[in-house]
C-alpha atoms as a PDB file:
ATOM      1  CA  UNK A   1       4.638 -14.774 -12.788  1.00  0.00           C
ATOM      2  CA  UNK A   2       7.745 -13.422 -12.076  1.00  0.00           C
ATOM      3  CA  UNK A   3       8.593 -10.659  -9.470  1.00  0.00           C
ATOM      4  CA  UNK A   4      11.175  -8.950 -12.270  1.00  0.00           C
ATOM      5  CA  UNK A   5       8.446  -7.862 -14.542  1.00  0.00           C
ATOM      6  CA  UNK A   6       6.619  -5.630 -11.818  1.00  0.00           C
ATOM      7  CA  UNK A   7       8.472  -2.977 -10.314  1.00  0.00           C
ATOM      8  CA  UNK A   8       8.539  -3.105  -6.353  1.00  0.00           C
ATOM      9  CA  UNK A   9       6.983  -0.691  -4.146  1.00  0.00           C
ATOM     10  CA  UNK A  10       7.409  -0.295  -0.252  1.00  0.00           C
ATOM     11  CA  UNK A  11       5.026   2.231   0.768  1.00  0.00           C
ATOM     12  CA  UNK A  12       5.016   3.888   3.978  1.00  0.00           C
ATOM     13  CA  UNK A  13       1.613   4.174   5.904  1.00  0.00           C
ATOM     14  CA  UNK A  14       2.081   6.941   8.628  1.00  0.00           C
ATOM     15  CA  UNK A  15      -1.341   6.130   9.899  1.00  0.00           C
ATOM     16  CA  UNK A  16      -1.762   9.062  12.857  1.00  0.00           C
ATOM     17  CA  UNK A  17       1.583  10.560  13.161  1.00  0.00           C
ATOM     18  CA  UNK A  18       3.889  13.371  12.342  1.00  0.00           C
ATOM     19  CA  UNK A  19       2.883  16.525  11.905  1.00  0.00           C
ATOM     20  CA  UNK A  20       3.674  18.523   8.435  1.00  0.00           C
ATOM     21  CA  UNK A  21       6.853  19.803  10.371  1.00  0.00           C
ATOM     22  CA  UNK A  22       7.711  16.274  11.410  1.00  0.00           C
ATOM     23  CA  UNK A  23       6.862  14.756   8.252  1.00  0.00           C
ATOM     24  CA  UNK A  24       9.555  17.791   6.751  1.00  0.00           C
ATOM     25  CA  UNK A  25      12.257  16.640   8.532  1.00  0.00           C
ATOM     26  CA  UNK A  26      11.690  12.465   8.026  1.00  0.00           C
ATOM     27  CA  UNK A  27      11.493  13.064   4.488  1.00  0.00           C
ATOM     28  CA  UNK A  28      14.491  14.951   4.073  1.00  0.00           C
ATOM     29  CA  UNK A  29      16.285  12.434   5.974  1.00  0.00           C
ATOM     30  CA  UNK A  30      15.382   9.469   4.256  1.00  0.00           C
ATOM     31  CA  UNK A  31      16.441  10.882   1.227  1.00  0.00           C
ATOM     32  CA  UNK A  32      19.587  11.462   2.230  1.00  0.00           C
ATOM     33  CA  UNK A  33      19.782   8.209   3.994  1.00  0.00           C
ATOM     34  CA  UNK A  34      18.825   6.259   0.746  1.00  0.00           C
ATOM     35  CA  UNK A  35      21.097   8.504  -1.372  1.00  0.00           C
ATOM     36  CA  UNK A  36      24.038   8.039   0.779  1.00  0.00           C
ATOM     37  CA  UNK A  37      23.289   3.998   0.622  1.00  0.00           C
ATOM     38  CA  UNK A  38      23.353   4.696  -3.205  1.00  0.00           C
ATOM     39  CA  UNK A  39      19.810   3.103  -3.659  1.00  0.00           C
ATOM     40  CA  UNK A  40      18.916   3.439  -7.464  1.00  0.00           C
ATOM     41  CA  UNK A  41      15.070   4.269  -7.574  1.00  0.00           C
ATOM     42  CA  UNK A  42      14.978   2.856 -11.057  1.00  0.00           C
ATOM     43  CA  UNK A  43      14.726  -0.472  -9.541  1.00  0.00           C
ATOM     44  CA  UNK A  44      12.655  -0.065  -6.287  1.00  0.00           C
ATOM     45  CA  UNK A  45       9.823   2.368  -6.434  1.00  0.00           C
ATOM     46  CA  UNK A  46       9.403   4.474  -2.250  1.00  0.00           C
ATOM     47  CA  UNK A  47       5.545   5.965  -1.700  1.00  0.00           C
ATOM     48  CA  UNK A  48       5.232   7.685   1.349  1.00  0.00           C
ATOM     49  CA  UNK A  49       1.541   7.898   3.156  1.00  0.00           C
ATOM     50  CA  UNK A  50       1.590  10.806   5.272  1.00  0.00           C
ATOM     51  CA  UNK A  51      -1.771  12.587   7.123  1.00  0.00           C
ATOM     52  CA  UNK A  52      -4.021  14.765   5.434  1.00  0.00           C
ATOM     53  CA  UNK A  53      -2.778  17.536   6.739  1.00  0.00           C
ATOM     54  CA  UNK A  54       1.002  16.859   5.804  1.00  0.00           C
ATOM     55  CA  UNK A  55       0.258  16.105   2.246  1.00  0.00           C
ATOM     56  CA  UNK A  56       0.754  19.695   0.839  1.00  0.00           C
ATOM     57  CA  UNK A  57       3.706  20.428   2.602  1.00  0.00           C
ATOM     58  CA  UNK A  58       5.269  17.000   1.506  1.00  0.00           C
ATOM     59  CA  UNK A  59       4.443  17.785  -1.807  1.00  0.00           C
ATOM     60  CA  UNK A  60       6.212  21.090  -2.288  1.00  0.00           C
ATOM     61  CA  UNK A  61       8.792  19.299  -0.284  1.00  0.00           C
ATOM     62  CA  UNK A  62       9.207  16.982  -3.367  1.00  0.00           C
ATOM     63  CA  UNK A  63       8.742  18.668  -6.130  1.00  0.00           C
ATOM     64  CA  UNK A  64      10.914  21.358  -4.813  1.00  0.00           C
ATOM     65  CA  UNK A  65      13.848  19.049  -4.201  1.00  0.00           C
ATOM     66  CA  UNK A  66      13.275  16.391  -6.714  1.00  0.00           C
ATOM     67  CA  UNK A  67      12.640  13.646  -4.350  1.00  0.00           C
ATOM     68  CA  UNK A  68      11.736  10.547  -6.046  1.00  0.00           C
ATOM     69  CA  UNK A  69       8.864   9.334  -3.605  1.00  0.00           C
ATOM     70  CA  UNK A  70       5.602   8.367  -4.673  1.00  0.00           C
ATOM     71  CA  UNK A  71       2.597  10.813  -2.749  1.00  0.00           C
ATOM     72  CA  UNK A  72      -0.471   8.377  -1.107  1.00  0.00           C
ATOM     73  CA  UNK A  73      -3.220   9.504   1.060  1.00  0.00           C
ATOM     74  CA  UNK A  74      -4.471   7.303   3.815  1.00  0.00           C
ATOM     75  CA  UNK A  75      -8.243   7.281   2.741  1.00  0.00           C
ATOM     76  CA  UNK A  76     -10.661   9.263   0.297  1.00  0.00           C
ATOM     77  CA  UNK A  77     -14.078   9.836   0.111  1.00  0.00           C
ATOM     78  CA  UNK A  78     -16.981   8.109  -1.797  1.00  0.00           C
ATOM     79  CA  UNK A  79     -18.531  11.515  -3.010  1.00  0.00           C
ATOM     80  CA  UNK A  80     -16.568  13.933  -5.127  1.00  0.00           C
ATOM     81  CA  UNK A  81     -17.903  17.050  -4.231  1.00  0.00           C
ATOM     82  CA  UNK A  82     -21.016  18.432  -1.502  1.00  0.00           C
ATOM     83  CA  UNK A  83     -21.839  18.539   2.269  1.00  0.00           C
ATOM     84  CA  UNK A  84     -19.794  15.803   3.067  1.00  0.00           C
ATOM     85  CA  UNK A  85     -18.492  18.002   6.570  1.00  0.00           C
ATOM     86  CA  UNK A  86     -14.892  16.154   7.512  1.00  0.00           C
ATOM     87  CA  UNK A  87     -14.447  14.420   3.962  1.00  0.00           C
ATOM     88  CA  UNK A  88     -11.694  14.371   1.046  1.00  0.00           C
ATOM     89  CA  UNK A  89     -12.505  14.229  -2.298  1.00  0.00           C
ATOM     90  CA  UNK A  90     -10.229  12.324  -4.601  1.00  0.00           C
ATOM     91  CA  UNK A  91     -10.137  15.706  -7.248  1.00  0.00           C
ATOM     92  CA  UNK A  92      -8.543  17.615  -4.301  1.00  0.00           C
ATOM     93  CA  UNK A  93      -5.949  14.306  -4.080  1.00  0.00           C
ATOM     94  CA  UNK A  94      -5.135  14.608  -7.500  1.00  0.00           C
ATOM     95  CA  UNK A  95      -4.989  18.229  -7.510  1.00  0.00           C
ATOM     96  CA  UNK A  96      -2.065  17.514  -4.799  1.00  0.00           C
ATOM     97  CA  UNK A  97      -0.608  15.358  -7.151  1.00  0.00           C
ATOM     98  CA  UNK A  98      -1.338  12.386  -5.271  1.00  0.00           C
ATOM     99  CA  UNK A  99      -0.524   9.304  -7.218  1.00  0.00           C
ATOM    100  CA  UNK A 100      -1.896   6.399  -4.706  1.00  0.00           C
ATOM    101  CA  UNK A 101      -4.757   6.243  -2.063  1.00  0.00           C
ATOM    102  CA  UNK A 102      -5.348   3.419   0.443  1.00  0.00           C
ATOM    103  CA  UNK A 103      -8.274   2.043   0.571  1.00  0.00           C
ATOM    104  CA  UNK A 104      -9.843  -0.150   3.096  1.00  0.00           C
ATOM    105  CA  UNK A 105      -7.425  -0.503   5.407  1.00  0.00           C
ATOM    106  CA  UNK A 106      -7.934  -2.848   8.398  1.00  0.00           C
ATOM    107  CA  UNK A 107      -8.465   0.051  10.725  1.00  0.00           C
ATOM    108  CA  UNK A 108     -10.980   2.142   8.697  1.00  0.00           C
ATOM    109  CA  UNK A 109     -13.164  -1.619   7.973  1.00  0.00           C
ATOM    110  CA  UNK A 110     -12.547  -2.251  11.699  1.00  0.00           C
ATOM    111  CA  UNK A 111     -13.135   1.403  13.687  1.00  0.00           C
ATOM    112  CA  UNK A 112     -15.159   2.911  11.165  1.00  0.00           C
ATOM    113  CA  UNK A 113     -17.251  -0.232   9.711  1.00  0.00           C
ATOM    114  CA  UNK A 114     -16.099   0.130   6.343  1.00  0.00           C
ATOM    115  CA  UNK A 115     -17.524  -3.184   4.483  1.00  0.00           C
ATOM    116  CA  UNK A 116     -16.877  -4.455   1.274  1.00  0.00           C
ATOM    117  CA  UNK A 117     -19.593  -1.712  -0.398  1.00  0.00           C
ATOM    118  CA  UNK A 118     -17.647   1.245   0.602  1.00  0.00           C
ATOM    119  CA  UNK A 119     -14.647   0.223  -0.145  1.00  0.00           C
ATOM    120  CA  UNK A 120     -15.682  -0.563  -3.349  1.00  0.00           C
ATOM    121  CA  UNK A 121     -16.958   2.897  -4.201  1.00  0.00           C
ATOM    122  CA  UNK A 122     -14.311   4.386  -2.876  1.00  0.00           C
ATOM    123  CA  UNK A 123     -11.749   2.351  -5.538  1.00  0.00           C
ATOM    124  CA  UNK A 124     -14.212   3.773  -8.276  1.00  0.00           C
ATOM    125  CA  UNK A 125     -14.002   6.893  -6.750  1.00  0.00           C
ATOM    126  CA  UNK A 126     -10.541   6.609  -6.516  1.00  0.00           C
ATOM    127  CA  UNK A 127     -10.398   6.064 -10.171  1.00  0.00           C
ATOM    128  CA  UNK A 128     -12.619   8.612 -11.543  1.00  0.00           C
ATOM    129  CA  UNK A 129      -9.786  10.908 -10.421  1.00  0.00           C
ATOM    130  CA  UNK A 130      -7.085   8.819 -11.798  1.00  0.00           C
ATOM    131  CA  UNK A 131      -5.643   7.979  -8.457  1.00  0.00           C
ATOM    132  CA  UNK A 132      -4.035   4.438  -7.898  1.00  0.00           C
ATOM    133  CA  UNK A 133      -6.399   2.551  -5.154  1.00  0.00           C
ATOM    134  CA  UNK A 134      -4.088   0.766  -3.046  1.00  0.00           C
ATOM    135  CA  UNK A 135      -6.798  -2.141  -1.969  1.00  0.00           C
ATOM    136  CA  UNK A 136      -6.081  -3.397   1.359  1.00  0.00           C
ATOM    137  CA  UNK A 137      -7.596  -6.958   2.178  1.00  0.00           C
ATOM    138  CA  UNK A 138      -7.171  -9.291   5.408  1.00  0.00           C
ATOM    139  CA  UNK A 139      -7.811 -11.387   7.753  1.00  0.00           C
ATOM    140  CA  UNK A 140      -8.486 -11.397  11.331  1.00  0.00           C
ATOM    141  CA  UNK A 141      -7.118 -14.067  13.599  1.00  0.00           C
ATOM    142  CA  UNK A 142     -11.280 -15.371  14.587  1.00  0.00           C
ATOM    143  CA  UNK A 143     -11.113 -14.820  10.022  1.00  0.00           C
ATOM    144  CA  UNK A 144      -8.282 -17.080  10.077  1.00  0.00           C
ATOM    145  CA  UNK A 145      -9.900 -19.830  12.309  1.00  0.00           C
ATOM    146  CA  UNK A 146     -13.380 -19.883  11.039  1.00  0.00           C
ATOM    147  CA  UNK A 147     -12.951 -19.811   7.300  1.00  0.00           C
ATOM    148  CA  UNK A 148      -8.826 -20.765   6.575  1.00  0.00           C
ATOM    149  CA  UNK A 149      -6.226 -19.436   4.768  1.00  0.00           C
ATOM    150  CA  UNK A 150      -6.811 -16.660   1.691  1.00  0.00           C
ATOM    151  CA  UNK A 151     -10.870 -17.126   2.340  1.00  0.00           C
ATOM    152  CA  UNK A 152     -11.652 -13.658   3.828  1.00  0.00           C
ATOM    153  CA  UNK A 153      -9.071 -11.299   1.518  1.00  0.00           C
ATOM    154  CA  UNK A 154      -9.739 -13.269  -1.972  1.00  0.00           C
ATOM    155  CA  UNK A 155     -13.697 -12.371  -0.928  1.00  0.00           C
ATOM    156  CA  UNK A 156     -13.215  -8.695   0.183  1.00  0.00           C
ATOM    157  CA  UNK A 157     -11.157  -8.314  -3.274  1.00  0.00           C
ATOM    158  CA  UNK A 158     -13.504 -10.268  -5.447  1.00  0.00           C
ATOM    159  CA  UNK A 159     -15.988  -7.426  -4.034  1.00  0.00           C
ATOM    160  CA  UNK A 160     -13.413  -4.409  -4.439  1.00  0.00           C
ATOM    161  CA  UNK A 161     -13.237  -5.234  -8.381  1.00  0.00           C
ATOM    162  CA  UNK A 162     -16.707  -5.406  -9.393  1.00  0.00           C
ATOM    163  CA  UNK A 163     -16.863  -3.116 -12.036  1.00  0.00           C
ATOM    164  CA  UNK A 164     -13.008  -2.012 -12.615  1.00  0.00           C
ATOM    165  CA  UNK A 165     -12.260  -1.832 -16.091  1.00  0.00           C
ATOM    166  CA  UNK A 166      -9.414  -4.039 -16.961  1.00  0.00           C
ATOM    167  CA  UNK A 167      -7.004  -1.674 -18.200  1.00  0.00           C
ATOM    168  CA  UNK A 168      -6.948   0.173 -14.343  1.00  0.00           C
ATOM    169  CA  UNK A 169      -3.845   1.073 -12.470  1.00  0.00           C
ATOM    170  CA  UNK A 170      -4.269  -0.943  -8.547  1.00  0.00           C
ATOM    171  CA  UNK A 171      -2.314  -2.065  -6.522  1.00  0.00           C
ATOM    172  CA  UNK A 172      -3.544  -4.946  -3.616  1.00  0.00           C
ATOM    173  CA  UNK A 173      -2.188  -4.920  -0.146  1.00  0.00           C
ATOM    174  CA  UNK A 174      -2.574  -7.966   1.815  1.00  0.00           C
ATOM    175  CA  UNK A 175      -2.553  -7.628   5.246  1.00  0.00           C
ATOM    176  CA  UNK A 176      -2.692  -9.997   7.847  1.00  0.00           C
ATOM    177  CA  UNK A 177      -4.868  -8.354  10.894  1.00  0.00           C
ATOM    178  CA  UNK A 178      -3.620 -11.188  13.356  1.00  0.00           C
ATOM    179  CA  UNK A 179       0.020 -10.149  12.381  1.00  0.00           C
ATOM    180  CA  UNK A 180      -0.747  -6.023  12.928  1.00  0.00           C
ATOM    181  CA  UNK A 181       1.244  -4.607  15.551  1.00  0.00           C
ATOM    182  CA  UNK A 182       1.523  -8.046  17.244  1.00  0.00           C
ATOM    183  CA  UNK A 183       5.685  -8.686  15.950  1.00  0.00           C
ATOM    184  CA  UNK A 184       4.737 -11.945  14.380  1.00  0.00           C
ATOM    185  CA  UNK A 185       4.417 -11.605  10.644  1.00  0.00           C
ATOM    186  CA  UNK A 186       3.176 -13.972   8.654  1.00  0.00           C
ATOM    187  CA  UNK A 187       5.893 -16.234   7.360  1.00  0.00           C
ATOM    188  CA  UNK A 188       6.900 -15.663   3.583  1.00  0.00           C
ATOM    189  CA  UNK A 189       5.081 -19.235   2.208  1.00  0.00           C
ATOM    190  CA  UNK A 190       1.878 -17.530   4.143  1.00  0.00           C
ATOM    191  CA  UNK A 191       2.094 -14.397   2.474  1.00  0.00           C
ATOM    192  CA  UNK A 192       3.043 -16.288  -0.978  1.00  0.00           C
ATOM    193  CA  UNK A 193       0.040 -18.586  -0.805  1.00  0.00           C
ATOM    194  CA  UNK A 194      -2.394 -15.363   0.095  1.00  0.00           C
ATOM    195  CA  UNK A 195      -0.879 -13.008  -2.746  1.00  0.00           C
ATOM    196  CA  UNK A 196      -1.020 -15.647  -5.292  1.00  0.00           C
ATOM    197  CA  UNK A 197      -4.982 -16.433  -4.673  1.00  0.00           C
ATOM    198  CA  UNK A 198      -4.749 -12.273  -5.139  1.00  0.00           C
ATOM    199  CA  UNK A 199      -3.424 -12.223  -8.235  1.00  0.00           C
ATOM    200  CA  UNK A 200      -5.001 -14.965  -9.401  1.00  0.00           C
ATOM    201  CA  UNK A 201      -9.079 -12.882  -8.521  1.00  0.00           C
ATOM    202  CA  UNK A 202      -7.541 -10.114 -10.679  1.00  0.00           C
ATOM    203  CA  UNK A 203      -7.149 -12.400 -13.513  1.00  0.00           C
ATOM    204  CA  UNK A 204     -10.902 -14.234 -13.006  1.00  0.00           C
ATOM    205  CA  UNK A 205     -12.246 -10.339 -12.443  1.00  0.00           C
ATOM    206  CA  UNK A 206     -10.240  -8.191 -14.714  1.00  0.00           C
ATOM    207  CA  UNK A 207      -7.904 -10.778 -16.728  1.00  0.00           C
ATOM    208  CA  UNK A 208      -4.260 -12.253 -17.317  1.00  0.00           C
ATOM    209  CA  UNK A 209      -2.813  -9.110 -18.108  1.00  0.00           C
ATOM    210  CA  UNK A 210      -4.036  -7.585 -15.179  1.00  0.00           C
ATOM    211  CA  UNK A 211      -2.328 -10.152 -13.327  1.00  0.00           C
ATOM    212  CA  UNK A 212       0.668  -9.588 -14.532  1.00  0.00           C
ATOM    213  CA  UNK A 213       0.819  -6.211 -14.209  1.00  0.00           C
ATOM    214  CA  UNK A 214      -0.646  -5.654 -10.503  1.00  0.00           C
ATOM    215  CA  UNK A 215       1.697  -5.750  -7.346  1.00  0.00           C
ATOM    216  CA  UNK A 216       0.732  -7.039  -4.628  1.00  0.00           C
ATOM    217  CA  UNK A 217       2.260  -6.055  -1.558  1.00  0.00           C
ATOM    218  CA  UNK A 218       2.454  -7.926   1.931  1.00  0.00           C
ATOM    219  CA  UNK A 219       1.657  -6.030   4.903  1.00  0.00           C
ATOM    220  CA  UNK A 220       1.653  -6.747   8.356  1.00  0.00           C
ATOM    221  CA  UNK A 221       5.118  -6.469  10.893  1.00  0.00           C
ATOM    222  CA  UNK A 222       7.279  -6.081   7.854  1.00  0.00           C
ATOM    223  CA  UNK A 223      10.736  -5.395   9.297  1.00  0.00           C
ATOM    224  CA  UNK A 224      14.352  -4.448   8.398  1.00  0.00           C
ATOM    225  CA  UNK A 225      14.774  -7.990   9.661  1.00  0.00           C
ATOM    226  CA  UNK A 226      11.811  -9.909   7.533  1.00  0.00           C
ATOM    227  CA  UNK A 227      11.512  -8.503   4.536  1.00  0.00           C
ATOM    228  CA  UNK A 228      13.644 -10.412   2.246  1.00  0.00           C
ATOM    229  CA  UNK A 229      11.916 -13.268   2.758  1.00  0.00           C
ATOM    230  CA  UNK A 230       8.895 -11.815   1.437  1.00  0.00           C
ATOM    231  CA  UNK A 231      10.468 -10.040  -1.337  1.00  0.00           C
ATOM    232  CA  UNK A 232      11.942 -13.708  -2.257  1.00  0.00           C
ATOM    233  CA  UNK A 233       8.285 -14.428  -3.072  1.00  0.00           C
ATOM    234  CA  UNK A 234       7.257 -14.360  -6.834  1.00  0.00           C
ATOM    235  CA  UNK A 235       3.902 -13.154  -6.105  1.00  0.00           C
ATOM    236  CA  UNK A 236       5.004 -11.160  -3.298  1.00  0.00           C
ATOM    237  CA  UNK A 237       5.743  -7.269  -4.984  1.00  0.00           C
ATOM    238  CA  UNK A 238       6.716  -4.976  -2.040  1.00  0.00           C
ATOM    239  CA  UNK A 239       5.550  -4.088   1.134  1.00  0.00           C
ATOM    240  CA  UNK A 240       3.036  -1.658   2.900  1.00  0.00           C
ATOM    241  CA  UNK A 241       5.041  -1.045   6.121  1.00  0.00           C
ATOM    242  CA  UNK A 242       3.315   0.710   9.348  1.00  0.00           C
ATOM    243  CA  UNK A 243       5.204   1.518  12.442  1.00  0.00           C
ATOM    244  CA  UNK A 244       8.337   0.830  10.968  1.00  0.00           C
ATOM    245  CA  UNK A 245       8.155   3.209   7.993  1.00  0.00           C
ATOM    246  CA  UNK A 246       8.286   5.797  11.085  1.00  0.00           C
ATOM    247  CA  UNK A 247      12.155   5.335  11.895  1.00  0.00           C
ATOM    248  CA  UNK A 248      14.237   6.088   9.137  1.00  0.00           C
ATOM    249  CA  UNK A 249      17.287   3.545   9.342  1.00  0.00           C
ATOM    250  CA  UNK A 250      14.584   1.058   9.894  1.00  0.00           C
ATOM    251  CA  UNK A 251      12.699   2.211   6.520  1.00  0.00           C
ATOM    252  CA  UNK A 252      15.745   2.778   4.289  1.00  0.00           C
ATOM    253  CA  UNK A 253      16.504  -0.462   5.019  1.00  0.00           C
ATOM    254  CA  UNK A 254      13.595  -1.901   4.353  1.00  0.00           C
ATOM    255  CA  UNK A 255      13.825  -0.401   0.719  1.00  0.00           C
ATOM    256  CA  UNK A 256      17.193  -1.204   0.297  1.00  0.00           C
ATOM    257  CA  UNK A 257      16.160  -5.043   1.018  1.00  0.00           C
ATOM    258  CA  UNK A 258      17.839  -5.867  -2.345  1.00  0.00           C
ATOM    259  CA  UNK A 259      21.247  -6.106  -0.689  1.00  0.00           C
ATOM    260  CA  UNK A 260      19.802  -8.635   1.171  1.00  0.00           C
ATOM    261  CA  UNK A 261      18.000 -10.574  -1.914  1.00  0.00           C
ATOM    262  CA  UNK A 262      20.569 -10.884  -3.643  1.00  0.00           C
ATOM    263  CA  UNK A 263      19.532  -9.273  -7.325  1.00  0.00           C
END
């Protein structure tokens, strides 16, 4: 399946940082970063992730300026409404005009023992509210050992689809948890061979067109430096960048990794 028929997306996880101020200021400047590099959205789509508590501000911030980013939260909550102290329901998301919401991310399976139950819930909840789930799967390095290659995120994502319709809007993040924050990526046939067993449980669960459709992004020490390799990949869709979507030369770059592609 080729790359061309799915639009790419490099998303931006802020995880923990910037404040609303903060976040203000870094998405002013990436827009005028990208615009002054002439990048044509039409061809690459940009989601930002920001906190919770950023995601009104960068909203007005948007619409009032015109800014083509996509809006993602960082997590949602299985419930949609009650005495759920501390939690966010996907209505108040969408009411935000949120368009994407990560869901189990490494971090909330490892610090908040998330398993494969709640993060299913959470992509139906996700959908109930017409929010794109951005479905993170992955493997830890003792993962990696025990089982192989594609073994661990092909399961959690197997258990993530059971009962998605398959007309549904997702998007499936794979990210290595042995490459997090370490500097050693994955290298782009390792990411290939992982996104490809991806797309191929979307066909089995949901079916070809689904497939074909659904990007799936690589995540894990995605750099300036690295990420044309990956984007080389025909399975390989975009990227779901951490510490580096924090420094704005380093992030407009990685968008802008067509001018190193070639296309």
């Amino acid at each position: 399946m080729a790359m061309t028929t799915r639009m790419p997306l490099i998303a931006g996880n802020w995880k923990m940082n910037l404040d609303h101020l903060q976040a203000v200021a870094f998405v002013q400047k990436l827009h005028w970063t990208l615009k002054d590099a002439g990048h044509d959205h039409s061809t690459v789509e940009v989601a930002v992730f920001p906190p919770f508590t950023d995601l009104r501000t960068v909203q007005t911030l948007l619409d009032a300026d015109k800014i083509p980013f996509g809006l993602g939260a960082q997590d949602l909550s299985t419930h949609d409404s009650g005495a759920y102290t501390g939690e966010i329901s996907g209505a108040f998301l969408s009411k935000l005009d949120a368009r994407y919401v990560i869901i189990g991310h490494s971090e909330r399976r490892e610090y908040h023992a998330e398993g494969d139950d709640v993060v299913a819930a959470k992509v139906q909840a996700a959908l109930r509210h017409g929010l794109v789930p951005v479905i993170c799967v992955g493997e830890t390095s003792d993962d990696l050992e025990k089982f192989g290659a594609s073994a661990v995120p092909v399961a959690q994502l197997r258990a993530a689809l059971e009962g998605v319709a398959a007309d549904a809007d997702i998007v499936v993040a794979y990210e290595p948890v042995w490459a997090i924050g370490s500097g050693q990526a994955a290298t782009p046939d390792q990411a290939q061979d992982v996104c490809a067993k991806l797309r191929d449980v979307v066909a089995e669960v949901l079916d070809a067109d689904a497939a074909a459709r659904t990007r799936v992004l690589y995540g894990g020490s995605v750099k300036a430096a690295n990420i044309a390799g990956f984007m080389r990949e025909p399975d390989v869709d975009g990227a779901l960048v951490g510490g580096a979507s924090l420094l704005v030369d380093e992030f407009s770059s990685i968008i802008r990794f067509q001018k190193h592609v070639g296309v």
